[in-house]
PDB file of N, CA and C in Angstrom:
ATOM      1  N   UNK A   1      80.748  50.767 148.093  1.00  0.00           N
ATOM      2  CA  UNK A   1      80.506  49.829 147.020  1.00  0.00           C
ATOM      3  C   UNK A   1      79.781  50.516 145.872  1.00  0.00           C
ATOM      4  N   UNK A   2      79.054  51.600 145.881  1.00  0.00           N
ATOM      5  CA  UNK A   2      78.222  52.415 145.300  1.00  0.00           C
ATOM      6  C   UNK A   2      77.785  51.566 144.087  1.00  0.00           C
ATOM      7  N   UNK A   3      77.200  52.871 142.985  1.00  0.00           N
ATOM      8  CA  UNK A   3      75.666  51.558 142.276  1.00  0.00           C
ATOM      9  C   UNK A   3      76.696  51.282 141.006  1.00  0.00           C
ATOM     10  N   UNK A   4      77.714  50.882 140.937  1.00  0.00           N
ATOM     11  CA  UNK A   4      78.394  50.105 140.076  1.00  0.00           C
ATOM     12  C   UNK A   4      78.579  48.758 140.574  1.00  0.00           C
ATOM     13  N   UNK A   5      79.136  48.824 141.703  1.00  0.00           N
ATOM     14  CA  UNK A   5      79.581  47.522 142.533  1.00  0.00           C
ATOM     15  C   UNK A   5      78.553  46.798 142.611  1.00  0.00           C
ATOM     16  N   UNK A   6      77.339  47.277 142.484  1.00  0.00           N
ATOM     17  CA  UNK A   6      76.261  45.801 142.386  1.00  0.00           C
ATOM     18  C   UNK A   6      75.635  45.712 140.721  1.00  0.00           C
ATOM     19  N   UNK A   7      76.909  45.005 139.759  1.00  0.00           N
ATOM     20  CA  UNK A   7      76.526  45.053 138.494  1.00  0.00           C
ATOM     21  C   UNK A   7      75.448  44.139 138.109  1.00  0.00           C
ATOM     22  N   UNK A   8      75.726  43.184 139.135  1.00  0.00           N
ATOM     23  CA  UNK A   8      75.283  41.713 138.797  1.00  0.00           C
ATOM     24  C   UNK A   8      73.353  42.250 138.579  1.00  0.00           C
ATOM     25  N   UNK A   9      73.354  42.987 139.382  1.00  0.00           N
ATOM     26  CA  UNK A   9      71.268  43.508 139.569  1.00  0.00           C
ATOM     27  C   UNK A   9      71.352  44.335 137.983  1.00  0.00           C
ATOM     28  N   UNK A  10      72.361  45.125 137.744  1.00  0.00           N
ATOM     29  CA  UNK A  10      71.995  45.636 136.444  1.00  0.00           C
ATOM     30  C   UNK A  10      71.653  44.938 135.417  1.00  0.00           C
ATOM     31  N   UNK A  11      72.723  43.669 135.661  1.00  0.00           N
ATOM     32  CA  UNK A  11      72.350  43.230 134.724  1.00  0.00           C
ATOM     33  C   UNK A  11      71.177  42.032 134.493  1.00  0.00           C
ATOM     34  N   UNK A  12      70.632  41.878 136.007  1.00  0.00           N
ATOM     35  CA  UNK A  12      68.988  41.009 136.090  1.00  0.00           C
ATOM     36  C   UNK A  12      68.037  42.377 135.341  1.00  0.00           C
ATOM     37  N   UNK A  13      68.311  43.484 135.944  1.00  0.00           N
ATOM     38  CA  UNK A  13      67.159  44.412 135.309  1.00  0.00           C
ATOM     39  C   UNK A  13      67.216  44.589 133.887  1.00  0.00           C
ATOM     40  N   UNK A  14      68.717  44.654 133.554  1.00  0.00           N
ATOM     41  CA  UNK A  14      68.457  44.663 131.644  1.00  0.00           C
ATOM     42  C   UNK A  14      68.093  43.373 131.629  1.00  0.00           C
ATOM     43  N   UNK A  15      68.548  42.272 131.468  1.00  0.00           N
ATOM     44  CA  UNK A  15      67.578  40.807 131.045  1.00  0.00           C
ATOM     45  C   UNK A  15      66.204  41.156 131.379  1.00  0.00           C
ATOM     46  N   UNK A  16      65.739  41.335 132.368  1.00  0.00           N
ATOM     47  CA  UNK A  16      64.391  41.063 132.557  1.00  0.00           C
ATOM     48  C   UNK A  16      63.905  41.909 132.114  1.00  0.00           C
ATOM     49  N   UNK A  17      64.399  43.324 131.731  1.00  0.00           N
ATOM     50  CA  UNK A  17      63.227  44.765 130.410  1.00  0.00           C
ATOM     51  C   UNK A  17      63.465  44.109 129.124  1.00  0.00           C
ATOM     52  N   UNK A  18      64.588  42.972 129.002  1.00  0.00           N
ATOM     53  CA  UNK A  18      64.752  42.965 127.471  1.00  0.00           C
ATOM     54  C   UNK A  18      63.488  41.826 127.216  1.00  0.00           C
ATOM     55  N   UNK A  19      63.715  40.404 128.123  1.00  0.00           N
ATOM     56  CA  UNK A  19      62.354  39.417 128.205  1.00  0.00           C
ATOM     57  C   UNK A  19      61.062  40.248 128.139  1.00  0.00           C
ATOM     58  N   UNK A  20      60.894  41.060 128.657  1.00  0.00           N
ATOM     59  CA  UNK A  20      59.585  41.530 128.965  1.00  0.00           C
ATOM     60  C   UNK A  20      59.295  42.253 127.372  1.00  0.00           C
ATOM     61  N   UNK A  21      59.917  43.274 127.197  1.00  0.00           N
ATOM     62  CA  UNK A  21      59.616  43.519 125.698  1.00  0.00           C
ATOM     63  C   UNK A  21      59.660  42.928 124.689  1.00  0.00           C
ATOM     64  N   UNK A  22      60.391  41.348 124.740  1.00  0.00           N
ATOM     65  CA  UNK A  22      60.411  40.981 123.311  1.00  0.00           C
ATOM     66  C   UNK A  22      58.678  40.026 123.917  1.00  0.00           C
ATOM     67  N   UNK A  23      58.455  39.111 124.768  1.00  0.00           N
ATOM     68  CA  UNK A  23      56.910  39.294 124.910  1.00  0.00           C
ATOM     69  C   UNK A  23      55.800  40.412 124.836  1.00  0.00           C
ATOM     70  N   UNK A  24      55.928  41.347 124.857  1.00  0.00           N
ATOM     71  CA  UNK A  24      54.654  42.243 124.585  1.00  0.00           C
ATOM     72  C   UNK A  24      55.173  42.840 123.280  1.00  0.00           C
ATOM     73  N   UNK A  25      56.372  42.683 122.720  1.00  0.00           N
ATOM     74  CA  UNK A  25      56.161  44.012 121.271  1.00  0.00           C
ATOM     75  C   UNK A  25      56.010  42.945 119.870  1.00  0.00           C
ATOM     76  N   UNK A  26      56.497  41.480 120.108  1.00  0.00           N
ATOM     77  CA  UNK A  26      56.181  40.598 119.335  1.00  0.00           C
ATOM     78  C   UNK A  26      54.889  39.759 119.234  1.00  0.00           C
ATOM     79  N   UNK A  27      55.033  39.584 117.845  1.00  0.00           N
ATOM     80  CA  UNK A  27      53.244  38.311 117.867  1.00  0.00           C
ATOM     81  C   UNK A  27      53.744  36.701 117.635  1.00  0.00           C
ATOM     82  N   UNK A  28      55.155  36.938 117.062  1.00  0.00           N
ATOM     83  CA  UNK A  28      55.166  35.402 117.178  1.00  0.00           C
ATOM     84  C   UNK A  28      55.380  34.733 118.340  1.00  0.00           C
ATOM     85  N   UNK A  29      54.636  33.665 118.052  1.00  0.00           N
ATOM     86  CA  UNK A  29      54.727  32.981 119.504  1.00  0.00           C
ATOM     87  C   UNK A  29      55.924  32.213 119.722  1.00  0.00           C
ATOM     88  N   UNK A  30      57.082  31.712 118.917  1.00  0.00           N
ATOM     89  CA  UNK A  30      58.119  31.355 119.423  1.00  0.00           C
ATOM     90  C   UNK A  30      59.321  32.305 120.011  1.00  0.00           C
ATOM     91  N   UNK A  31      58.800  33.817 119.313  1.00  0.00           N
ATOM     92  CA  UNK A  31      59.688  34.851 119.804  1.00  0.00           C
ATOM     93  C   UNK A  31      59.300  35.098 121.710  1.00  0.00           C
ATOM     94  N   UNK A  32      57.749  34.674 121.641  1.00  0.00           N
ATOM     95  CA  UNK A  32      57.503  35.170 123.013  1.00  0.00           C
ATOM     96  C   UNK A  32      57.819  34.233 123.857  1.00  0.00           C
ATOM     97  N   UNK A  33      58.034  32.891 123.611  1.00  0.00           N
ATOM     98  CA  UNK A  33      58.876  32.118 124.487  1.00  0.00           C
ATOM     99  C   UNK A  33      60.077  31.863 124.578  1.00  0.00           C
ATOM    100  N   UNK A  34      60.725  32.259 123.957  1.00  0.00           N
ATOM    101  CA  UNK A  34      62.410  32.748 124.291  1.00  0.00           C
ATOM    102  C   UNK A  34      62.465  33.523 125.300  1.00  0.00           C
ATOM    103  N   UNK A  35      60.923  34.874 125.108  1.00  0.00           N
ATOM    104  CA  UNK A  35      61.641  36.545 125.624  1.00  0.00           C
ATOM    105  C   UNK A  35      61.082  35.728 127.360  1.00  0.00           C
ATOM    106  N   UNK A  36      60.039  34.664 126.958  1.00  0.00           N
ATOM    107  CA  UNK A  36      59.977  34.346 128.510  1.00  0.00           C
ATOM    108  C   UNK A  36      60.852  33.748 129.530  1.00  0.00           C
ATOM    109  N   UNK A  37      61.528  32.915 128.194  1.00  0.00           N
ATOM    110  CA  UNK A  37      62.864  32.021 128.677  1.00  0.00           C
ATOM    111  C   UNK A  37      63.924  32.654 129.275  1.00  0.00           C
ATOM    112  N   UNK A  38      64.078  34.098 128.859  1.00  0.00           N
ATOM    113  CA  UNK A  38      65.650  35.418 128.993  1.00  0.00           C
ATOM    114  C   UNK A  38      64.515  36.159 130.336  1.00  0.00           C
ATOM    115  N   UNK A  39      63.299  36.458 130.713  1.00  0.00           N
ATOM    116  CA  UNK A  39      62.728  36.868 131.446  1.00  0.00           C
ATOM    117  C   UNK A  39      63.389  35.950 132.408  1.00  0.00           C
ATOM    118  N   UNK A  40      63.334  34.634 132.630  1.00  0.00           N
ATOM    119  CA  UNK A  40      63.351  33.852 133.487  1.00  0.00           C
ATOM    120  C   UNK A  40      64.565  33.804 134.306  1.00  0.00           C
ATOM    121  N   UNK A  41      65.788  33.682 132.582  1.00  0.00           N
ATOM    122  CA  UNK A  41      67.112  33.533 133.130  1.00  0.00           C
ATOM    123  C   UNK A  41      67.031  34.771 134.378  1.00  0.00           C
ATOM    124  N   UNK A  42      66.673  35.874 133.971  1.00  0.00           N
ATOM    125  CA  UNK A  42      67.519  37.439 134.763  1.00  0.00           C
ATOM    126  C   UNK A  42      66.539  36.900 136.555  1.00  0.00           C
ATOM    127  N   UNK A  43      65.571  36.407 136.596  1.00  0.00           N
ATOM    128  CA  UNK A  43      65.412  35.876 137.753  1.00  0.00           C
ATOM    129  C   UNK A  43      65.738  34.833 138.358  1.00  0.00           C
ATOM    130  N   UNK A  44      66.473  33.978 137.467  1.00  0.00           N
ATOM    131  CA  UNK A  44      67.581  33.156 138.419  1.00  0.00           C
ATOM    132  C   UNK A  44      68.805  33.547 138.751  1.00  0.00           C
ATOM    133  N   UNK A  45      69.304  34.169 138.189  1.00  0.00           N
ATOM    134  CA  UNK A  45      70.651  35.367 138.769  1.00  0.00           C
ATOM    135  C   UNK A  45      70.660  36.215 139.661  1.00  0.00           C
ATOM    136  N   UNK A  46      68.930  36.870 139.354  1.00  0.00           N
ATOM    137  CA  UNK A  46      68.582  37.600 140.890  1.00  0.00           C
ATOM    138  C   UNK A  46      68.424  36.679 142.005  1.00  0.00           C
ATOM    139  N   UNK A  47      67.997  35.799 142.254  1.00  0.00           N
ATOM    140  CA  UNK A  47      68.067  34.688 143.358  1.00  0.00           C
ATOM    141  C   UNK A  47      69.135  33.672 143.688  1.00  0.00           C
ATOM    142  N   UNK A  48      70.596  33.922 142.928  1.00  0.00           N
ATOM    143  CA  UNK A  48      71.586  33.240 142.626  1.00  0.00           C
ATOM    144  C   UNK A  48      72.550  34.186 143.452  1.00  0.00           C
ATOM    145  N   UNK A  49      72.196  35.645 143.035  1.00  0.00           N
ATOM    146  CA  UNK A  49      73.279  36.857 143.555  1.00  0.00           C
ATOM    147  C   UNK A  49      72.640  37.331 144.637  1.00  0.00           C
ATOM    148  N   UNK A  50      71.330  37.027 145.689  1.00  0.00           N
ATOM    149  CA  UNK A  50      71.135  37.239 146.630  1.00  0.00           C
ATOM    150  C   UNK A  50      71.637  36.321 147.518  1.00  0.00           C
ATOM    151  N   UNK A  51      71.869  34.953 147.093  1.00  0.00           N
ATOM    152  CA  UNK A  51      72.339  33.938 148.118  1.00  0.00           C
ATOM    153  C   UNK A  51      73.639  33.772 148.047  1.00  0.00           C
ATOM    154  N   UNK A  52      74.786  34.949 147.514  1.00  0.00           N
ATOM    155  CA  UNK A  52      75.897  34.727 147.767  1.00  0.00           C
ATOM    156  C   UNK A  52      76.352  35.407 148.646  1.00  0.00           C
ATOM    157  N   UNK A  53      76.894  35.520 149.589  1.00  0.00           N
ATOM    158  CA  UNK A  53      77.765  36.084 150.802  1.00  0.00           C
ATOM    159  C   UNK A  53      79.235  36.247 150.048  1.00  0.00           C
ATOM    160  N   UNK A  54      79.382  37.791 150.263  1.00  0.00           N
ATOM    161  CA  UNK A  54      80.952  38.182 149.989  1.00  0.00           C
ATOM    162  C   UNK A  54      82.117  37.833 151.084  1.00  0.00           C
ATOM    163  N   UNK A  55      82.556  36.752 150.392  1.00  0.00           N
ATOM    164  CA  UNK A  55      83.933  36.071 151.469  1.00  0.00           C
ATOM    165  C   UNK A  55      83.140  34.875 152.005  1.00  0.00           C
ATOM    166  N   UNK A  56      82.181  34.419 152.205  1.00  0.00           N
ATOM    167  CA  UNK A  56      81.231  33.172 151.927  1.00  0.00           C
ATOM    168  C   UNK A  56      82.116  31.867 151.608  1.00  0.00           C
ATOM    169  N   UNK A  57      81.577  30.339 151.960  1.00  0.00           N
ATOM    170  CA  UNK A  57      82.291  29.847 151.180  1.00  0.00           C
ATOM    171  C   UNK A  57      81.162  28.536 151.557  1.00  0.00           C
ATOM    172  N   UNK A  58      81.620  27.504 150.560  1.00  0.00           N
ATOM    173  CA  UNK A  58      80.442  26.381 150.684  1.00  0.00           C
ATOM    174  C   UNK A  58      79.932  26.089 152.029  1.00  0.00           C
ATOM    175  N   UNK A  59      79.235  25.740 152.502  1.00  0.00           N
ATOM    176  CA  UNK A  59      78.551  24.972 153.517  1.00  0.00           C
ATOM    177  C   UNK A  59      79.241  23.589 154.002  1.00  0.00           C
ATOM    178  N   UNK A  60      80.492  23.419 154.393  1.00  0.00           N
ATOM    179  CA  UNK A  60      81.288  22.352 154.302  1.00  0.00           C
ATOM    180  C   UNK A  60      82.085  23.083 155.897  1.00  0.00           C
ATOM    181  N   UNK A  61      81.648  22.323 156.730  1.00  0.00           N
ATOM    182  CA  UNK A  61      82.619  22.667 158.035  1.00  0.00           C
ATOM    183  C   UNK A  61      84.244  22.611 157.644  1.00  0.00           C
ATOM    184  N   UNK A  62      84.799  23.281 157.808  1.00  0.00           N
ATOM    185  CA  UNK A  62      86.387  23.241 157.544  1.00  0.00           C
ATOM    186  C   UNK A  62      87.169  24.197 158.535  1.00  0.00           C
ATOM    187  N   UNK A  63      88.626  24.026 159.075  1.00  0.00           N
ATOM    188  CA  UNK A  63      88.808  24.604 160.182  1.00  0.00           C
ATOM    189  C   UNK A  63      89.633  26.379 159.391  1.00  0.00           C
ATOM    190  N   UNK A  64      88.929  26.936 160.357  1.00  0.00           N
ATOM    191  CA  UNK A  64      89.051  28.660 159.805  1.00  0.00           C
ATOM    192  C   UNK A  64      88.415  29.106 158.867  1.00  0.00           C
ATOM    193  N   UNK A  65      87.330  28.655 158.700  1.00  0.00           N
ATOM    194  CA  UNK A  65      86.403  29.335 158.125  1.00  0.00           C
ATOM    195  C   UNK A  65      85.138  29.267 158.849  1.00  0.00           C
ATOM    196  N   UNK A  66      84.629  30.815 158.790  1.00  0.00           N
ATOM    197  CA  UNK A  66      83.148  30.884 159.948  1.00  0.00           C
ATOM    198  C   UNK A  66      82.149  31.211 159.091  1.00  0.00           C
ATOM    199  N   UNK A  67      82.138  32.315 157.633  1.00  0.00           N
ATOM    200  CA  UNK A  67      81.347  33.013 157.045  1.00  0.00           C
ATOM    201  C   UNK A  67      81.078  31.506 155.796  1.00  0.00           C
ATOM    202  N   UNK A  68      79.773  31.152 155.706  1.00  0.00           N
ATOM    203  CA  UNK A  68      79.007  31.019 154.596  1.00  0.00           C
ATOM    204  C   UNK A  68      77.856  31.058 154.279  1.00  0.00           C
ATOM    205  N   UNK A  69      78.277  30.495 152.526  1.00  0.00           N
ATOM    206  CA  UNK A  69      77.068  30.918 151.780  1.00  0.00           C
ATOM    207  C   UNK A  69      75.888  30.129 151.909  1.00  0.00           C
ATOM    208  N   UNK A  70      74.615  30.386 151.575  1.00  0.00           N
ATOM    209  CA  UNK A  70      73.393  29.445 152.038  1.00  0.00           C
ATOM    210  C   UNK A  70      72.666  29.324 150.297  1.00  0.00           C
ATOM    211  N   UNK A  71      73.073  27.818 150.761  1.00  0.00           N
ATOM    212  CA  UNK A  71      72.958  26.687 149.420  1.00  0.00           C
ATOM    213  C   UNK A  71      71.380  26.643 148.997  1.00  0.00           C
ATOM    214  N   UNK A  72      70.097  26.978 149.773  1.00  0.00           N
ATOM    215  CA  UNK A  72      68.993  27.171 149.913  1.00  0.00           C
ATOM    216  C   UNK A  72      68.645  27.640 148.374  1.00  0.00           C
ATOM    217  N   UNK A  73      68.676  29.091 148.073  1.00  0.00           N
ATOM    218  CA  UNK A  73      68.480  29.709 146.728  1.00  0.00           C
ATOM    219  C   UNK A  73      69.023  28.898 145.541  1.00  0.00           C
ATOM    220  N   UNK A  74      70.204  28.353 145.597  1.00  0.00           N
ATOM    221  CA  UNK A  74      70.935  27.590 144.426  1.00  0.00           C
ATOM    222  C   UNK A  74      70.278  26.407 144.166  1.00  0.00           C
ATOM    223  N   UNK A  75      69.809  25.600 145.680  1.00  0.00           N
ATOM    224  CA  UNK A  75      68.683  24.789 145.307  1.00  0.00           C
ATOM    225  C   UNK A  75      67.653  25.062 144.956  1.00  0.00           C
ATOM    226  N   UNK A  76      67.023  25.948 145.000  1.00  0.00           N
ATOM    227  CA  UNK A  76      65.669  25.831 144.356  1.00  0.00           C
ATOM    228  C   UNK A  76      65.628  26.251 143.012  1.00  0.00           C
ATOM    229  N   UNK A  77      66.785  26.900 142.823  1.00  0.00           N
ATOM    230  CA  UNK A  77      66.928  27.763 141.131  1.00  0.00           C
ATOM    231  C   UNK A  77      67.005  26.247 140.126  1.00  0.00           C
ATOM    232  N   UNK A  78      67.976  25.100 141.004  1.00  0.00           N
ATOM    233  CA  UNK A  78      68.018  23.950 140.353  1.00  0.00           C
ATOM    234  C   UNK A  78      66.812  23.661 140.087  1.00  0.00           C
ATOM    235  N   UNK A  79      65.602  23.830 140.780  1.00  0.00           N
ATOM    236  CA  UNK A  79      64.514  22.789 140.717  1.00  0.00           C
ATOM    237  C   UNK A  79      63.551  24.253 139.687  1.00  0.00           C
ATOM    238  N   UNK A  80      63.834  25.261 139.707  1.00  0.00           N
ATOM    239  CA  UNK A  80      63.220  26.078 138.857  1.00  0.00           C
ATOM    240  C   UNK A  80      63.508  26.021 137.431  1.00  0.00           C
ATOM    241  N   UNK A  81      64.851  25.734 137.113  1.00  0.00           N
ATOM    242  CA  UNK A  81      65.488  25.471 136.182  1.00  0.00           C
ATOM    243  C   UNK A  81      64.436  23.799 135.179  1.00  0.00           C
ATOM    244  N   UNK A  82      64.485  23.360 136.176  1.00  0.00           N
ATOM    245  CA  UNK A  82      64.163  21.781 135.618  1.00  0.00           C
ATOM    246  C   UNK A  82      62.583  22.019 134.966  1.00  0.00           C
ATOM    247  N   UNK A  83      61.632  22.986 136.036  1.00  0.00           N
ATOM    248  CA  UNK A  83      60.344  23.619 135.250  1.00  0.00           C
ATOM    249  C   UNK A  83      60.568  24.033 134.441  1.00  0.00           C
ATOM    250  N   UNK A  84      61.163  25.235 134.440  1.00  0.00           N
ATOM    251  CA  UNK A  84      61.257  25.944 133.149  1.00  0.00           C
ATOM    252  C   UNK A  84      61.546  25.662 131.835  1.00  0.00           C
ATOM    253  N   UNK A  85      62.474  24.645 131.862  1.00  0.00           N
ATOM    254  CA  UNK A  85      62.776  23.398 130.751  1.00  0.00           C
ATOM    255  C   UNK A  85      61.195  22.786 130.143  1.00  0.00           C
ATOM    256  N   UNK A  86      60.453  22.182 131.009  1.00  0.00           N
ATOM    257  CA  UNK A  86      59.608  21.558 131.043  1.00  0.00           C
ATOM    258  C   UNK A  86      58.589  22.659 130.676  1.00  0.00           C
ATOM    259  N   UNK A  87      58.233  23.534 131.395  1.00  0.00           N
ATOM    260  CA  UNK A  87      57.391  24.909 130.746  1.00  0.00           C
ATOM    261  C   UNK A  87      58.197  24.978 129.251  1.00  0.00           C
ATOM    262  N   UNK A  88      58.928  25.080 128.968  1.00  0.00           N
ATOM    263  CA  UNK A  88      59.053  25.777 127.437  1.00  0.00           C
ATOM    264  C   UNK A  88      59.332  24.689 126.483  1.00  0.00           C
ATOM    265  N   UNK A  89      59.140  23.567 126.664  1.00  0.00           N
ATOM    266  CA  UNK A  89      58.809  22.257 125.908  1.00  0.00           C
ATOM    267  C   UNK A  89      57.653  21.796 125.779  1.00  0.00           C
ATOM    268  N   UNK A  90      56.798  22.690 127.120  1.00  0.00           N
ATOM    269  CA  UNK A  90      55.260  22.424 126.851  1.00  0.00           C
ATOM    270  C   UNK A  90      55.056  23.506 125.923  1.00  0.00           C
ATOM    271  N   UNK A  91      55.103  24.350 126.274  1.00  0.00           N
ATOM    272  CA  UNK A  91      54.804  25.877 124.983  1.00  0.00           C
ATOM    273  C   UNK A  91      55.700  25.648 123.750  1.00  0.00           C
ATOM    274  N   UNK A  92      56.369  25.058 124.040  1.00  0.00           N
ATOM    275  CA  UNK A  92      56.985  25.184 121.930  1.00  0.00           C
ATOM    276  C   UNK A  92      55.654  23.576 121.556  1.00  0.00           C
ATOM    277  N   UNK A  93      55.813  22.573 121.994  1.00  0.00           N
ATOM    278  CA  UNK A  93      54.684  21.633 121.763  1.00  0.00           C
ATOM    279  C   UNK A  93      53.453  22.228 121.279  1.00  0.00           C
ATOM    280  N   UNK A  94      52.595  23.236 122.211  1.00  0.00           N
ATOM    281  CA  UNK A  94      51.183  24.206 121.652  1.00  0.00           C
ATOM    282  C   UNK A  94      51.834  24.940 120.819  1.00  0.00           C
ATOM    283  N   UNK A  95      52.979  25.471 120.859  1.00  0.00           N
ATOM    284  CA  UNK A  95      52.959  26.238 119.014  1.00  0.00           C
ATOM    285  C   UNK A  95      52.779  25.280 117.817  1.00  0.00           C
ATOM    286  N   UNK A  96      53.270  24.347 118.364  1.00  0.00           N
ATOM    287  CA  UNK A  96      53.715  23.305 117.123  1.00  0.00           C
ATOM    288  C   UNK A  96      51.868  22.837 116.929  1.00  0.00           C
ATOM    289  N   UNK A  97      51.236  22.770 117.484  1.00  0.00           N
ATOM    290  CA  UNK A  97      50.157  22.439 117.140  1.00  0.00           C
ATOM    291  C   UNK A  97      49.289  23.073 116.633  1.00  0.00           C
ATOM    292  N   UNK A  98      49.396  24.338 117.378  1.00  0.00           N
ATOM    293  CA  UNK A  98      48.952  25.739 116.639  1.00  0.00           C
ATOM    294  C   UNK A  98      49.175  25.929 115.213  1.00  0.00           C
ATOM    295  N   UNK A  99      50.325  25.787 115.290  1.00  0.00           N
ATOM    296  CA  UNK A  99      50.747  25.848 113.500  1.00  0.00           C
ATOM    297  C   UNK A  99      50.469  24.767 112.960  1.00  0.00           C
ATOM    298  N   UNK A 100      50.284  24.020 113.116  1.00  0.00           N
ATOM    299  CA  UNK A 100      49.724  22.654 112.734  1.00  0.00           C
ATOM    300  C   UNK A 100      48.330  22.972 112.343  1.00  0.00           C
ATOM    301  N   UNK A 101      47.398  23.373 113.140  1.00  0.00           N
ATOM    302  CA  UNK A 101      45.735  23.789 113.034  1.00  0.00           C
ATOM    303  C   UNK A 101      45.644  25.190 112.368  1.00  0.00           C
ATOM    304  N   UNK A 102      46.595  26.252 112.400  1.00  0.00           N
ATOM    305  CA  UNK A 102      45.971  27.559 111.743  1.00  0.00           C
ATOM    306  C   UNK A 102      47.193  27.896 110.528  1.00  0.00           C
ATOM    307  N   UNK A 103      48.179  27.622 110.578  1.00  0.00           N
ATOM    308  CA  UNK A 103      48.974  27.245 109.412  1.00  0.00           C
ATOM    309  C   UNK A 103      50.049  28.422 109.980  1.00  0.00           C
ATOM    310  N   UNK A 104      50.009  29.140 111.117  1.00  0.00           N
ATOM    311  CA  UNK A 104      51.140  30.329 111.398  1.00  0.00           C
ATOM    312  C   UNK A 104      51.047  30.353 112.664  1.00  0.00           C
ATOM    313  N   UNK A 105      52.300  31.027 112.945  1.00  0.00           N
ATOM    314  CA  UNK A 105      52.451  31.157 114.694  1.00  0.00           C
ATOM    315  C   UNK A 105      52.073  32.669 115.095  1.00  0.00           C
ATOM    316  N   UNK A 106      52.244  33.300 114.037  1.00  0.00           N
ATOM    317  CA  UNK A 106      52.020  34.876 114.293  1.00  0.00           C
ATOM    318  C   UNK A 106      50.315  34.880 115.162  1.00  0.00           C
ATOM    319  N   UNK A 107      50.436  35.414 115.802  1.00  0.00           N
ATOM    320  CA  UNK A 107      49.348  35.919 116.425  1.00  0.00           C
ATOM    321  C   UNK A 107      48.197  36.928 115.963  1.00  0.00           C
ATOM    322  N   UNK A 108      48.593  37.871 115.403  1.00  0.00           N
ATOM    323  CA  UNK A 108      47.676  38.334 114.999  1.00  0.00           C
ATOM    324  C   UNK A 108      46.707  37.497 113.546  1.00  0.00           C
ATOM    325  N   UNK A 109      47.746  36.848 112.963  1.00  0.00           N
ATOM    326  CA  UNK A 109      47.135  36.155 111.689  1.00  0.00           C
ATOM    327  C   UNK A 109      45.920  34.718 112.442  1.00  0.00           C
ATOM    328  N   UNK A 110      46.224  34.675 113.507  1.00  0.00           N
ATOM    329  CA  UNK A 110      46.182  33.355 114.296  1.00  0.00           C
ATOM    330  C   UNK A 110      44.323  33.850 114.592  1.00  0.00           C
ATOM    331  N   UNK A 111      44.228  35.145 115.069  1.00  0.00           N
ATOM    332  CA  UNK A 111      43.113  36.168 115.381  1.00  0.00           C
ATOM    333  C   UNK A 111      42.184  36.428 114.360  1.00  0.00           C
ATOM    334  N   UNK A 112      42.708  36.389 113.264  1.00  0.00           N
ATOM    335  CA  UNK A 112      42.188  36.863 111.805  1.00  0.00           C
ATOM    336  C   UNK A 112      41.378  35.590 111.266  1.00  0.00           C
ATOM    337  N   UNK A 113      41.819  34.440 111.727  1.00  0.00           N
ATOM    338  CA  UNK A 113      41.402  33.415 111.430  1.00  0.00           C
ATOM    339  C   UNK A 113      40.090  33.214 112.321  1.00  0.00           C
ATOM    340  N   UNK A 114      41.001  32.651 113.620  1.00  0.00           N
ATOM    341  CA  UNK A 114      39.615  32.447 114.555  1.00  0.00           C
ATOM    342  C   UNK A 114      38.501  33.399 114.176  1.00  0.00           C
ATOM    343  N   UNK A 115      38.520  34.610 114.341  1.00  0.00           N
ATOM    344  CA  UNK A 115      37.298  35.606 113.574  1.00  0.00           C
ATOM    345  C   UNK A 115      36.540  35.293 112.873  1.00  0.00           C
ATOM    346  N   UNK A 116      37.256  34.610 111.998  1.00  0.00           N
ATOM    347  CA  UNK A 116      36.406  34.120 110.640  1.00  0.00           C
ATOM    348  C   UNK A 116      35.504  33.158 110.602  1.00  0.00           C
ATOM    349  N   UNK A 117      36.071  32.292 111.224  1.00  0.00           N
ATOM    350  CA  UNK A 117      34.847  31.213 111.461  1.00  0.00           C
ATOM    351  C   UNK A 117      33.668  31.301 111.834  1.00  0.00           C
TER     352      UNK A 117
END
């Protein structure tokens, strides 16, 4: 199968270096909740592509089929999914207020302020 045949991890590890850098190399704070949002996606794919079995098939007794997949991971990604929604509706809400109270989302300007007072 060698290290092509498991593309699906390449491509959780590029999502998750790309999330991770656009949080630490950016100051705005709506950029850093996207890069958390694309962080997130590449770890539901990693827990999506561990619970699939090759030649697998639903969890549904049917006659001649012995090998399946375990519905376990897909459920909980559902219920991770539904946080994460909820996490990044709470964090765009505190930007919105943020910018509301310091007049910018940028972070460092956000710093420059608090200082001042």
């Amino acid at each position: 199968m060698g290290i092509l045949g498991h593309y699906n991890y390449w491509i959780v590890i590029f999502l998750m270096m790309v999330g991770f850098y656009i949080v630490i190399s950016h100051g705005n704070l709506v950029k850093k909740i996207v890069g958390l949002n694309i962080f997130q996606a590449s770890v539901f794919i990693l827990y999506i592509s561990m619970g699939k079995i090759h030649g697998g098939t639903a969890p549904i007794v049917a006659e001649g089929v012995s090998r399946y997949s375990n519905p376990l991971p897909h459920v909980l990604i559902l219920t991770a999914i539904v946080v994460g929604v909820a996490t990044t509706a709470l964090g765009l809400a505190l930007v919105v207020r943020i910018n509301e109270a310091y007049g910018t989302v940028e972070e460092d300007e956000i710093h420059a302020k608090d200082s001042s007072l």
